[in-house]
N, C-alpha and C. Protein backbone atom coordinates (compact mmCIF):
# COMPACT_ATOMS: atom_id res chain seq x y z
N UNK A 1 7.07 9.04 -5.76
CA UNK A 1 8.02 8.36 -6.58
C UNK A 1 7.32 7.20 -7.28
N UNK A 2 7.40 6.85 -8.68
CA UNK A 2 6.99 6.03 -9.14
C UNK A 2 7.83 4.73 -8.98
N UNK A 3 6.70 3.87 -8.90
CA UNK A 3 7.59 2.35 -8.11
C UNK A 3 6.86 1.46 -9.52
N UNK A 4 7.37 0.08 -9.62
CA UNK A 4 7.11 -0.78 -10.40
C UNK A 4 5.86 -1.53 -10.14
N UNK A 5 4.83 -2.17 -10.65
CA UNK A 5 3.94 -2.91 -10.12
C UNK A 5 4.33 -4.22 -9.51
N UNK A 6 3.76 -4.74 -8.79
CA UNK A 6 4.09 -6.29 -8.54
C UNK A 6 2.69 -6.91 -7.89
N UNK A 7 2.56 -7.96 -8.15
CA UNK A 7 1.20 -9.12 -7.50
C UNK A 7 0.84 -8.76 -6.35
N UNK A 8 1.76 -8.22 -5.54
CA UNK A 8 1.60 -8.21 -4.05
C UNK A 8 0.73 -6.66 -3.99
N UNK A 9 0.58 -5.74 -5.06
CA UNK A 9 0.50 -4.48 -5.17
C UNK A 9 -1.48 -4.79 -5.84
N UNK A 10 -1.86 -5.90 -6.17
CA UNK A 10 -3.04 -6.12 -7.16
C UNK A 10 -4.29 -5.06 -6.37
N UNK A 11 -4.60 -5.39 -5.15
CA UNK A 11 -5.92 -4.71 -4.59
C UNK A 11 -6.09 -3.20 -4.57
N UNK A 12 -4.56 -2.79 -4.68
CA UNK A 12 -4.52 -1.39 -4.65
C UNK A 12 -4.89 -1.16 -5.85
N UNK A 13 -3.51 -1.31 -6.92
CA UNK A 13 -4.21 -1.11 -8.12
C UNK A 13 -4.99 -1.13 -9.09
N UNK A 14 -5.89 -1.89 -8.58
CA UNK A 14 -7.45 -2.28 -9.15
C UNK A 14 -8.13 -1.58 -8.38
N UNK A 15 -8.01 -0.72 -7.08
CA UNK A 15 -9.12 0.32 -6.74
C UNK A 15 -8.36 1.65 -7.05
N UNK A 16 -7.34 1.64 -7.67
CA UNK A 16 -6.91 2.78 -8.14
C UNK A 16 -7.46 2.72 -9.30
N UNK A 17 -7.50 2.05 -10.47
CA UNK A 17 -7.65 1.75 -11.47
C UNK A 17 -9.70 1.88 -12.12
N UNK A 18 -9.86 1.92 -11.10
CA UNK A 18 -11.49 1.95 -10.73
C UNK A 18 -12.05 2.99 -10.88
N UNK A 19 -10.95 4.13 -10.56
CA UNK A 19 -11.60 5.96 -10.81
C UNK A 19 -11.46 5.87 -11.73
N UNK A 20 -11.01 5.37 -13.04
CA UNK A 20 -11.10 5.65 -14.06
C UNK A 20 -12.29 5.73 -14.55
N UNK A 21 -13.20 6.24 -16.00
CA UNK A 21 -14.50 6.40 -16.08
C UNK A 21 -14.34 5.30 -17.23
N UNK A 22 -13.31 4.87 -17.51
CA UNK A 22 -13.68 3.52 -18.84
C UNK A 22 -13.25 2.28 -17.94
N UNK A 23 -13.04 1.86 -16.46
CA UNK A 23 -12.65 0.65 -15.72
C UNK A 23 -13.58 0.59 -15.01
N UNK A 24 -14.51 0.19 -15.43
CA UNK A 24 -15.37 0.09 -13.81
C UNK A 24 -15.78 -1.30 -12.91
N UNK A 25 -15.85 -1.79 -14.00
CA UNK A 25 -16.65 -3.30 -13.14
C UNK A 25 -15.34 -4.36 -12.72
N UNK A 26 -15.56 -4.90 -11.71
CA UNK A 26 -14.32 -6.15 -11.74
C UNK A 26 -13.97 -6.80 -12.67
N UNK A 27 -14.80 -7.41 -13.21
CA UNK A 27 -14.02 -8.35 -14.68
C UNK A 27 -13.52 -7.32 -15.12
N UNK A 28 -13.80 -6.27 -15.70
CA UNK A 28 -12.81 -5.59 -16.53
C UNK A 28 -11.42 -4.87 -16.16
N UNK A 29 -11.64 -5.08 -14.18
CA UNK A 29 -10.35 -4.59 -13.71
C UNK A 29 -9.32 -5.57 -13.60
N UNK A 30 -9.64 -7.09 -13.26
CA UNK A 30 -9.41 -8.16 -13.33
C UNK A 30 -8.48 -8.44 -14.83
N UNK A 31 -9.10 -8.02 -15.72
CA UNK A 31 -8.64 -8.28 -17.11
C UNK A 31 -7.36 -7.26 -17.14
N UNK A 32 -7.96 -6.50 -16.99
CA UNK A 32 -6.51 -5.23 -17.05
C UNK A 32 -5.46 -5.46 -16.41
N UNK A 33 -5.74 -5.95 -15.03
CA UNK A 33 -4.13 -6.13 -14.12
C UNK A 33 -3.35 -7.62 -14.56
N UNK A 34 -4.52 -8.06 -15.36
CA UNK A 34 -3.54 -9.59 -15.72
C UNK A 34 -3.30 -9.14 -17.36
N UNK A 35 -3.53 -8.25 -17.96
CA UNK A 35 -2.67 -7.60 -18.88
C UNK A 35 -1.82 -6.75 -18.64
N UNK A 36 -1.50 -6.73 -17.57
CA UNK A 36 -0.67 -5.41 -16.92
C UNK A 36 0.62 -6.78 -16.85
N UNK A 37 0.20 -7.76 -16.24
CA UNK A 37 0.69 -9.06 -15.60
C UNK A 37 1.32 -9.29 -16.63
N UNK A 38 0.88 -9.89 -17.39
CA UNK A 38 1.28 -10.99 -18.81
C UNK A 38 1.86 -10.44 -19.83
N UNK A 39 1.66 -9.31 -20.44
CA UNK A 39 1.90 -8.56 -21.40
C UNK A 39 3.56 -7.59 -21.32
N UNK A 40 4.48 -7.98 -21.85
CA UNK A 40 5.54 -7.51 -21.85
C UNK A 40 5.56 -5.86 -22.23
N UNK A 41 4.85 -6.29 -22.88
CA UNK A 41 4.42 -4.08 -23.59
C UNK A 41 3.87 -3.41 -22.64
N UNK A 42 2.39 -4.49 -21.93
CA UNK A 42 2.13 -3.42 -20.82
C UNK A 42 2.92 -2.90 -19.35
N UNK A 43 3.10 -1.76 -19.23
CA UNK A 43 3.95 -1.93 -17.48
C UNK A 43 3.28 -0.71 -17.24
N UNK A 44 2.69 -0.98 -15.64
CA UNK A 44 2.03 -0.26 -14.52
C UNK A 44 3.20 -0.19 -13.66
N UNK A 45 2.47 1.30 -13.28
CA UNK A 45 3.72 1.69 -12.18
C UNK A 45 2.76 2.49 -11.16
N UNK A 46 3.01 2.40 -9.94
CA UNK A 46 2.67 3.18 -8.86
C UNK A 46 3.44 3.90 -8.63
N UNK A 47 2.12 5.10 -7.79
CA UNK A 47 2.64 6.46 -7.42
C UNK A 47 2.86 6.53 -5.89
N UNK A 48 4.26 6.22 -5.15
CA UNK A 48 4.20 6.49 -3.66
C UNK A 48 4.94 7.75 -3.53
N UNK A 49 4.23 7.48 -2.34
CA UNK A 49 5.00 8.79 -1.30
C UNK A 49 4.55 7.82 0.28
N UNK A 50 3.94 8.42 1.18
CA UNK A 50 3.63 7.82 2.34
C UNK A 50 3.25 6.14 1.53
N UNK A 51 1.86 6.71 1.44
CA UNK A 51 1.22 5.19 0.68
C UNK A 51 1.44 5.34 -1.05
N UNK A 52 0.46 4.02 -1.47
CA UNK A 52 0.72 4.23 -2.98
C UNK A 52 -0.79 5.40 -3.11
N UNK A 53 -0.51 5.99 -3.71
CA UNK A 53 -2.06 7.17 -3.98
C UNK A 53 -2.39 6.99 -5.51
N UNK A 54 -1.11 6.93 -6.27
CA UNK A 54 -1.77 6.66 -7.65
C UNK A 54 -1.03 5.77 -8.80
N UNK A 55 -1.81 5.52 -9.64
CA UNK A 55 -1.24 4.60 -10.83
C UNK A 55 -1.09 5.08 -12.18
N UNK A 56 -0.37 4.64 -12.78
CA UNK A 56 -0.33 4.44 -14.30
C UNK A 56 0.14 3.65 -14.88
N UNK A 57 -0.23 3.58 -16.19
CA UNK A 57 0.06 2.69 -17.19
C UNK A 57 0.34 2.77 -18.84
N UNK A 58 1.40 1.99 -19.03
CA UNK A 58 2.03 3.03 -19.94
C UNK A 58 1.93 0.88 -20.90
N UNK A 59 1.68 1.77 -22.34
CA UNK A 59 1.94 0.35 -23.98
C UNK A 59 2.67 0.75 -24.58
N UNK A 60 4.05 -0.20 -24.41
CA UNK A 60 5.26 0.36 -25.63
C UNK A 60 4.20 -0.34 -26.90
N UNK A 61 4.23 0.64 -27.79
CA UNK A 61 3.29 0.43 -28.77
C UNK A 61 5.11 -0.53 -30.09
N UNK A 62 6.09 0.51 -30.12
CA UNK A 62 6.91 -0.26 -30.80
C UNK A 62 8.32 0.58 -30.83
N UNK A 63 9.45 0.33 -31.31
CA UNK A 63 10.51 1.24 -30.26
C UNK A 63 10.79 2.39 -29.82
N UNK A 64 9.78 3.29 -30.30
CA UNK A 64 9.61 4.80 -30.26
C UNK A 64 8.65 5.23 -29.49
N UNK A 65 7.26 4.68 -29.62
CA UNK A 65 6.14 4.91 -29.44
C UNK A 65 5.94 4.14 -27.73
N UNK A 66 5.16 5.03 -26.93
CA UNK A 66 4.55 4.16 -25.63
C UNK A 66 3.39 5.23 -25.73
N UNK A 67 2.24 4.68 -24.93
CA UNK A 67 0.64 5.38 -24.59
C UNK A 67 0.34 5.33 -23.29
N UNK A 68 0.12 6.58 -22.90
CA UNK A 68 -0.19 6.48 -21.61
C UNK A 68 -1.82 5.78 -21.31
N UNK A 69 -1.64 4.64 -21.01
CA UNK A 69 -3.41 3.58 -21.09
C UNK A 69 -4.31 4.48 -19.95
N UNK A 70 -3.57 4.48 -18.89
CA UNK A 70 -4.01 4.60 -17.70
C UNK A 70 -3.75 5.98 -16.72
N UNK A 71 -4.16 6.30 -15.86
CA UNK A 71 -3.84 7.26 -15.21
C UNK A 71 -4.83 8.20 -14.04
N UNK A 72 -4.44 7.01 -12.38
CA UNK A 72 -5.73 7.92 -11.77
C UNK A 72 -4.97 8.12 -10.47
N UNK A 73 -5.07 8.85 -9.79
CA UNK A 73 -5.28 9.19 -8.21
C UNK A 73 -6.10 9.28 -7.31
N UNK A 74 -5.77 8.53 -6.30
CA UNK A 74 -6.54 8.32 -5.57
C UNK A 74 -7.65 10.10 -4.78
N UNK A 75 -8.86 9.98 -5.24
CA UNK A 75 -9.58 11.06 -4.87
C UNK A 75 -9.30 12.02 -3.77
N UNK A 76 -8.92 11.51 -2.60
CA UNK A 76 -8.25 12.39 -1.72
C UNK A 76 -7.17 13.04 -1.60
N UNK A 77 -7.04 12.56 -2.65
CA UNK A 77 -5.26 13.26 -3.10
C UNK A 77 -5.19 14.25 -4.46
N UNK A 78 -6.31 14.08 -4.86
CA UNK A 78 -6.49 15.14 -6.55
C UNK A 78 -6.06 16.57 -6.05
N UNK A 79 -6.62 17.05 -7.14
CA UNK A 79 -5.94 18.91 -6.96
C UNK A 79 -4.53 19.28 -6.17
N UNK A 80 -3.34 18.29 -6.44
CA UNK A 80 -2.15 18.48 -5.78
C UNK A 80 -1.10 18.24 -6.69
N UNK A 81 -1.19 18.25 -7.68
CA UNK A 81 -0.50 18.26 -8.80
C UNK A 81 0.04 16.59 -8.97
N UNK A 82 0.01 15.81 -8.56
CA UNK A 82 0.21 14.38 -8.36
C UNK A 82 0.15 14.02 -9.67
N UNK A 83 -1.13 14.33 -10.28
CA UNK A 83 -1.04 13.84 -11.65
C UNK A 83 -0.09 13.83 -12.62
N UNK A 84 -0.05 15.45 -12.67
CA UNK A 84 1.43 15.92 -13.61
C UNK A 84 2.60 15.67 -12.89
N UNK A 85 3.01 15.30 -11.92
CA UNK A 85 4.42 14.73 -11.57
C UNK A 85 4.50 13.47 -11.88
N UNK A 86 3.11 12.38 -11.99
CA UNK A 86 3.20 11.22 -12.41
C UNK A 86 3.75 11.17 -14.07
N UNK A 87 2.87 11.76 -14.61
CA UNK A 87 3.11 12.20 -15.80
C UNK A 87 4.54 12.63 -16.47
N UNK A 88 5.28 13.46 -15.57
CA UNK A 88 6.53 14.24 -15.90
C UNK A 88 7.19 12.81 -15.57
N UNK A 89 7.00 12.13 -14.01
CA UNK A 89 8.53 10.94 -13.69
C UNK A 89 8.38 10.02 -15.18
N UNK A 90 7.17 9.62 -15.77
CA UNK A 90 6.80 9.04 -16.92
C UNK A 90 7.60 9.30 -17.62
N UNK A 91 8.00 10.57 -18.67
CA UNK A 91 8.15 11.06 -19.64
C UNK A 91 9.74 10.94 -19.31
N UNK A 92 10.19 11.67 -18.03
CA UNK A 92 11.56 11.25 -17.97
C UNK A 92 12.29 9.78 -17.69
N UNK A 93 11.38 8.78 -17.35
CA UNK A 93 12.08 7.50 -17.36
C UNK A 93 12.05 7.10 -18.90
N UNK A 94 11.26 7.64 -19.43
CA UNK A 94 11.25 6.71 -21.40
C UNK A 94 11.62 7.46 -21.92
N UNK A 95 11.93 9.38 -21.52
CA UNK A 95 12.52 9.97 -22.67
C UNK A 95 13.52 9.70 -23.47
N UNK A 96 14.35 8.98 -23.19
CA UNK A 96 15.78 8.04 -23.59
C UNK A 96 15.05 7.27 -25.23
N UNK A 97 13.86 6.44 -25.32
CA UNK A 97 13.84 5.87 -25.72
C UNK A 97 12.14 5.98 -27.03
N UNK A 98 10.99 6.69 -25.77
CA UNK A 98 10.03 6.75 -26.09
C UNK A 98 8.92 8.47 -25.93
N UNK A 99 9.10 8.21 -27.75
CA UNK A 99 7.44 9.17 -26.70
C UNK A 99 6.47 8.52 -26.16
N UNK A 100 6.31 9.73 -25.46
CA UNK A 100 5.01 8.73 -24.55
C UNK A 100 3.71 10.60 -24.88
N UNK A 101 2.76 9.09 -25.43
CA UNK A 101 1.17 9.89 -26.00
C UNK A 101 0.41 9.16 -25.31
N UNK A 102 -0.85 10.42 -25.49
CA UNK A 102 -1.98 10.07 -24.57
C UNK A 102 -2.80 8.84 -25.24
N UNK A 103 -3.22 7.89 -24.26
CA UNK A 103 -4.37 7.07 -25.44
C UNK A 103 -6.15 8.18 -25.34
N UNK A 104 -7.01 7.62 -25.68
CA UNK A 104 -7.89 8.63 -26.29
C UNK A 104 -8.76 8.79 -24.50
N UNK A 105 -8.71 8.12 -23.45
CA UNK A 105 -8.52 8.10 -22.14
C UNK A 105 -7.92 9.14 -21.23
N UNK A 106 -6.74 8.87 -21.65
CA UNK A 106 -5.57 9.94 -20.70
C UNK A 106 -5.41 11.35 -21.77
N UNK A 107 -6.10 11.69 -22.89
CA UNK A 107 -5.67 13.02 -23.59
C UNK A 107 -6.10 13.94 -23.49
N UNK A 108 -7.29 14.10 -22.78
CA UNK A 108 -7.47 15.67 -22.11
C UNK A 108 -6.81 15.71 -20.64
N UNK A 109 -6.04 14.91 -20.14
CA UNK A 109 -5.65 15.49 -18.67
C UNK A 109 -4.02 15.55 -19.20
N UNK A 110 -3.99 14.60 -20.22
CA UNK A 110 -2.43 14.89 -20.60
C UNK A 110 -2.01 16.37 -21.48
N UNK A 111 -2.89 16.73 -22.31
CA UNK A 111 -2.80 17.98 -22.83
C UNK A 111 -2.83 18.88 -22.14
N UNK A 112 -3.61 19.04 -21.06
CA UNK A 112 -3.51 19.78 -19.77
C UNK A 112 -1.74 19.89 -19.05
N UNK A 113 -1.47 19.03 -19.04
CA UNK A 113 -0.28 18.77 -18.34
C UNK A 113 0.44 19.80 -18.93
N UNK A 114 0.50 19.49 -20.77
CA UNK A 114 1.86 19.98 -21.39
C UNK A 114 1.15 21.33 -21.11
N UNK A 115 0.01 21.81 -20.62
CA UNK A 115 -0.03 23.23 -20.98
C UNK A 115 0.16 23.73 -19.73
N UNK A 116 0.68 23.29 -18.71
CA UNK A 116 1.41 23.72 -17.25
C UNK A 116 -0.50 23.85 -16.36
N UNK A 117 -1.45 23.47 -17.18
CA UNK A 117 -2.67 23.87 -16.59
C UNK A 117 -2.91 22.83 -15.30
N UNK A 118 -2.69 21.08 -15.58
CA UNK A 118 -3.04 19.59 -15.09
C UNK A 118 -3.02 20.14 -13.09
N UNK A 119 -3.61 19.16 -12.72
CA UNK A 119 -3.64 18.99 -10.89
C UNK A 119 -3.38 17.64 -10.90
């Protein structure tokens, strides 16, 4: 179930945020969760079930438009479709309001998704 981010949530989601192949170093994870923080457009959301296993992050770009920024699972948990259910709870909490597109990051695992192929 996707849950909301909060401060108390930071260590996780900065080593979630870490599999990514464009987040790697601390300052730049550092920078991201306090744009996750500060930024009214940006909102991160975690992926629980037992624990949190994965994240995303979604930029209302403007009232139509949101981008999926972000999007990882925790490695022991890949090949279980986690991704694309993150993806799908995504699409159905903003379908009301937003599409939600890949940024140039999340668009080969998101094209995957729509093609029923994604893990």
């Amino acid at each position: 179930m996707l849950i909301r981010y909060k401060k108390n949530h930071e260590k996780i989601a900065m080593g979630l945020l870490s599999f990514m192949p464009n987040v790697k170093d601390l300052k730049q994870l550092q920078e991201t969760i306090k744009a996750y923080e500060q930024n009214n457009d940006w909102q991160l959301f975690l992926w629980k079930e037992e624990d949190i296993i994965g994240v995303a992050g979604i930029e209302l770009i403007n009232d139509h438009k949101a981008v999926l920024k972000h999007l990882s699972v925790n490695p022991s948990h890949r090949q279980q479709g986690l991704g694309k259910r993150i993806v799908e709870a995504l699409e159905e909490m903003f379908s009301d309001q937003y599409d939600l597109e890949p940024s140039k990051y999340t668009k080969a695992f998101f094209q995957k998704c729509q093609q029923e192929e994604c893990e």
